[in-house]
Protein backbone atom coordinates (compact mmCIF):
# COMPACT_ATOMS: atom_id res chain seq x y z
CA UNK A 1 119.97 162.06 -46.74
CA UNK A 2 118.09 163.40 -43.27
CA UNK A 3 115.56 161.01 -41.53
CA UNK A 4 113.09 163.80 -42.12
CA UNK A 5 113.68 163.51 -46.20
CA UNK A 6 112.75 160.17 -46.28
CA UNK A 7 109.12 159.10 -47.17
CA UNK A 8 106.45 158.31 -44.15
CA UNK A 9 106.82 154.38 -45.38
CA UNK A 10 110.48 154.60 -45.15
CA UNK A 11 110.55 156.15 -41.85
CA UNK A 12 108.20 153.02 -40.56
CA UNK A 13 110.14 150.97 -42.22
CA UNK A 14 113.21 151.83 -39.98
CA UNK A 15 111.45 152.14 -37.09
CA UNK A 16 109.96 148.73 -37.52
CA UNK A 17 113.23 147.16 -38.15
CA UNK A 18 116.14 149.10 -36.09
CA UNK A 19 114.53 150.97 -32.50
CA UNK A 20 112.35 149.07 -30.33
CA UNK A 21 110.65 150.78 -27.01
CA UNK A 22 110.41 149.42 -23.39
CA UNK A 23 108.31 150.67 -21.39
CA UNK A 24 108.14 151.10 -17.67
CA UNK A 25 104.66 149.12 -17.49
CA UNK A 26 106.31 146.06 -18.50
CA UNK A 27 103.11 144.14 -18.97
CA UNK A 28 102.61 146.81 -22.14
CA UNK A 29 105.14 145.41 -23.88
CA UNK A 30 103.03 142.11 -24.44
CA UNK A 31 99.80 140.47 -25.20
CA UNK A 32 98.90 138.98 -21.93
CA UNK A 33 97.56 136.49 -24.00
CA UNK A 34 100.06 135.07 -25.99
CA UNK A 35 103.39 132.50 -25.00
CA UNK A 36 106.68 134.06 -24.40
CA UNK A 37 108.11 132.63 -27.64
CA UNK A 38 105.05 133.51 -29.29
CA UNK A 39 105.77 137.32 -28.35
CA UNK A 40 109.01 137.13 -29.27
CA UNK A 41 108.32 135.40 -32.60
CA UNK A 42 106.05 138.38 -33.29
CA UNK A 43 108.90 140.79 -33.27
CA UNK A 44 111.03 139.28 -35.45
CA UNK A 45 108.38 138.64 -37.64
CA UNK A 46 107.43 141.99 -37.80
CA UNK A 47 111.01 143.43 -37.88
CA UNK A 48 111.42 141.02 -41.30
CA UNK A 49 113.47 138.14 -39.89
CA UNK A 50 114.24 135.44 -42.02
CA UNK A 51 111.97 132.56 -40.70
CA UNK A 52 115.03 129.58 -41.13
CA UNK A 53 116.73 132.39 -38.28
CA UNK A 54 113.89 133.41 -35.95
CA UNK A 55 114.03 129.95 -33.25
CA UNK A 56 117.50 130.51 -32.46
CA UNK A 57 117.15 133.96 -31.97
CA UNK A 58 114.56 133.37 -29.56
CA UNK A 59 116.40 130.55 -27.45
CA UNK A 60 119.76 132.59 -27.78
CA UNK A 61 117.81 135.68 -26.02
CA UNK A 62 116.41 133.49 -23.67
CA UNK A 63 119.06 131.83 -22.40
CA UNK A 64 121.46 135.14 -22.52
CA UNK A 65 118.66 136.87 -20.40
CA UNK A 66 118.73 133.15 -18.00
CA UNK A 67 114.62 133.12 -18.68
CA UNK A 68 114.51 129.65 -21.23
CA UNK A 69 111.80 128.17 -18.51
CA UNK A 70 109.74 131.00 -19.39
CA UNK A 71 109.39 130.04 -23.29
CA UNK A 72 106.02 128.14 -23.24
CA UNK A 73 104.79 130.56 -20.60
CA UNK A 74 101.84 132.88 -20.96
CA UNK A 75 102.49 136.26 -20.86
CA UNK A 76 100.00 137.73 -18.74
CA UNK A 77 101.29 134.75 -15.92
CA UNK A 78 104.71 136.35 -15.58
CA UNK A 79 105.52 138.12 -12.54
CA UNK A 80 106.76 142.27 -12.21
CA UNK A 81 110.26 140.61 -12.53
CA UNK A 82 109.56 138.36 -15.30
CA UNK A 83 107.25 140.42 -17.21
CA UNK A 84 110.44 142.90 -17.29
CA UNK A 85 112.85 140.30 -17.98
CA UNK A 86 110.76 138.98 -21.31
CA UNK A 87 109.94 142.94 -21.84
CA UNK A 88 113.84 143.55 -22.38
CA UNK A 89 114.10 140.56 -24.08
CA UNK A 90 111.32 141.64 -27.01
CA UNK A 91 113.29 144.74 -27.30
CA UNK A 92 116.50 143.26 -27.91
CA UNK A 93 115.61 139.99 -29.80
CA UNK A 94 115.21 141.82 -33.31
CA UNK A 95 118.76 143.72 -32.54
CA UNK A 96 117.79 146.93 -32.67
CA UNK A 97 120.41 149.82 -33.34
CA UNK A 98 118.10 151.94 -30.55
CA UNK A 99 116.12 150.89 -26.85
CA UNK A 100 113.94 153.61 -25.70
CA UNK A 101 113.36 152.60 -22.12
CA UNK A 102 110.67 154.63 -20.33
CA UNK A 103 111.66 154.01 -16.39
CA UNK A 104 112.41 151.01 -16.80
CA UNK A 105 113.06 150.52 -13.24
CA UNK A 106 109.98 152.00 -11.78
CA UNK A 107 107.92 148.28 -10.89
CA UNK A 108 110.97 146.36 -10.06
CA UNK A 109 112.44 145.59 -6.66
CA UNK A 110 116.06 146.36 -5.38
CA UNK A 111 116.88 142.47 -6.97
CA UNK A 112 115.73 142.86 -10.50
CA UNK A 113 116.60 146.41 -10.61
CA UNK A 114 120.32 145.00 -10.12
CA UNK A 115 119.93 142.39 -12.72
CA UNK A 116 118.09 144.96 -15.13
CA UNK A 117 121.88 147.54 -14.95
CA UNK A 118 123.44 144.03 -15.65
CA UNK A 119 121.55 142.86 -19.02
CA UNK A 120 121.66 146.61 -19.70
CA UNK A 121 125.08 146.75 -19.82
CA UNK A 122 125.43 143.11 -21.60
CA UNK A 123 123.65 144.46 -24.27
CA UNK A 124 125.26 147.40 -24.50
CA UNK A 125 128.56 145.64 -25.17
CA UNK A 126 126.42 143.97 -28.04
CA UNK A 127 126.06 147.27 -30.15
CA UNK A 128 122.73 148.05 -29.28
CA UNK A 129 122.27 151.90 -27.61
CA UNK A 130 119.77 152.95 -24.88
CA UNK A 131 118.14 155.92 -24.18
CA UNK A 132 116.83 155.94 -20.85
CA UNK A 133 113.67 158.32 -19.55
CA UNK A 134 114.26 157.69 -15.66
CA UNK A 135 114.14 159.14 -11.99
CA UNK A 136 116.90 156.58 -11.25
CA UNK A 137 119.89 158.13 -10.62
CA UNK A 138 121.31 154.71 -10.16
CA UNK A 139 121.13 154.16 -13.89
CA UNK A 140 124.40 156.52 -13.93
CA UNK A 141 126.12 154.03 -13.03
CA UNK A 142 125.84 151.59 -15.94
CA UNK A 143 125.36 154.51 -18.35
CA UNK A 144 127.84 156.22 -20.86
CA UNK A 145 126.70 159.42 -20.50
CA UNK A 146 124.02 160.97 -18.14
CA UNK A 147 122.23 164.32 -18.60
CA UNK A 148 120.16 165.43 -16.10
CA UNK A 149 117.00 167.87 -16.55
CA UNK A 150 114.76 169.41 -13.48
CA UNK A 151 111.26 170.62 -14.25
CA UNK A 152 109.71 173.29 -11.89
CA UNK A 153 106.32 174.26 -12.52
CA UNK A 154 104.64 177.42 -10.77
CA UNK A 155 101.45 177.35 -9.79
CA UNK A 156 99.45 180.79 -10.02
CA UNK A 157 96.21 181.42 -8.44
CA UNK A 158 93.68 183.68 -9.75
């Protein structure tokens, strides 16, 4: 069957469970409010994780993403670099077929720019696509394929 057959609660359902966004405003990805793990936690929770699974998960994405002394961390104490770092992290930890990444790049310096194309391509190699919305053209280089659109708008006066 098509995607647009299935019923509104099935179509949450997958969403819920199999895509997972990052956005460029890293700090949107979180409750400032809430621990690391506790954000993390959330996802799986949410993405119907069996509960005897979700602590390794966590520590698995945390050490793979080399942020573990972040866990008992508040969110809204992270740094740009952090806060991106823990961002990627809730997007992968549920293992998501699909990453929408809305320039992801776009707060980060030269340094975690580099180590964002690294995880990106680590988790790649893990089965889980991206689809990146970016100005980067650096991204090219850790991407599969690369398409390339140009918007001109004309102003008219009247």
């Amino acid at each position: 069957t098509q995607i647009q057959d299935w019923s509104d609660i099935r179509r949450r359902e997958f969403r819920r469970r199999y895509l997972s966004i990052f956005s460029q405003i890293s700090r949107e990805n979180f409750d400032p409010r809430m621990k690391v793990h506790q954000a993390l936690r959330w996802e799986l929770i949410n993405a119907g994780w069996n509960s005897s699974l979700i602590e390794a998960r966590i520590d698995e994405v945390l050490h793979k993403l080399q942020i573990m002394n972040l866990k008992d961390i508040h969110c809204g104490m992270l740094s740009a670099g952090e806060a991106m770092r823990i961002s990627l992290a809730k997007a992968v930890v549920k293992k998501p077929y699909l990453i929408l990444a809305d320039e992801p790049t776009g707060q980060l310096d030269t340094e975690n720019m580099q180590l964002l194309y690294k995880l990106v391509k680590d988790i790649v190699k893990d089965g889980t696509s991206f689809i990146v919305a970016t100005h980067d053209v650096r991204f090219q280089t850790v991407s599969d394929r690369s398409r390339s659109e140009e918007h001109t708008s004309e102003l008219q006066s009247h």
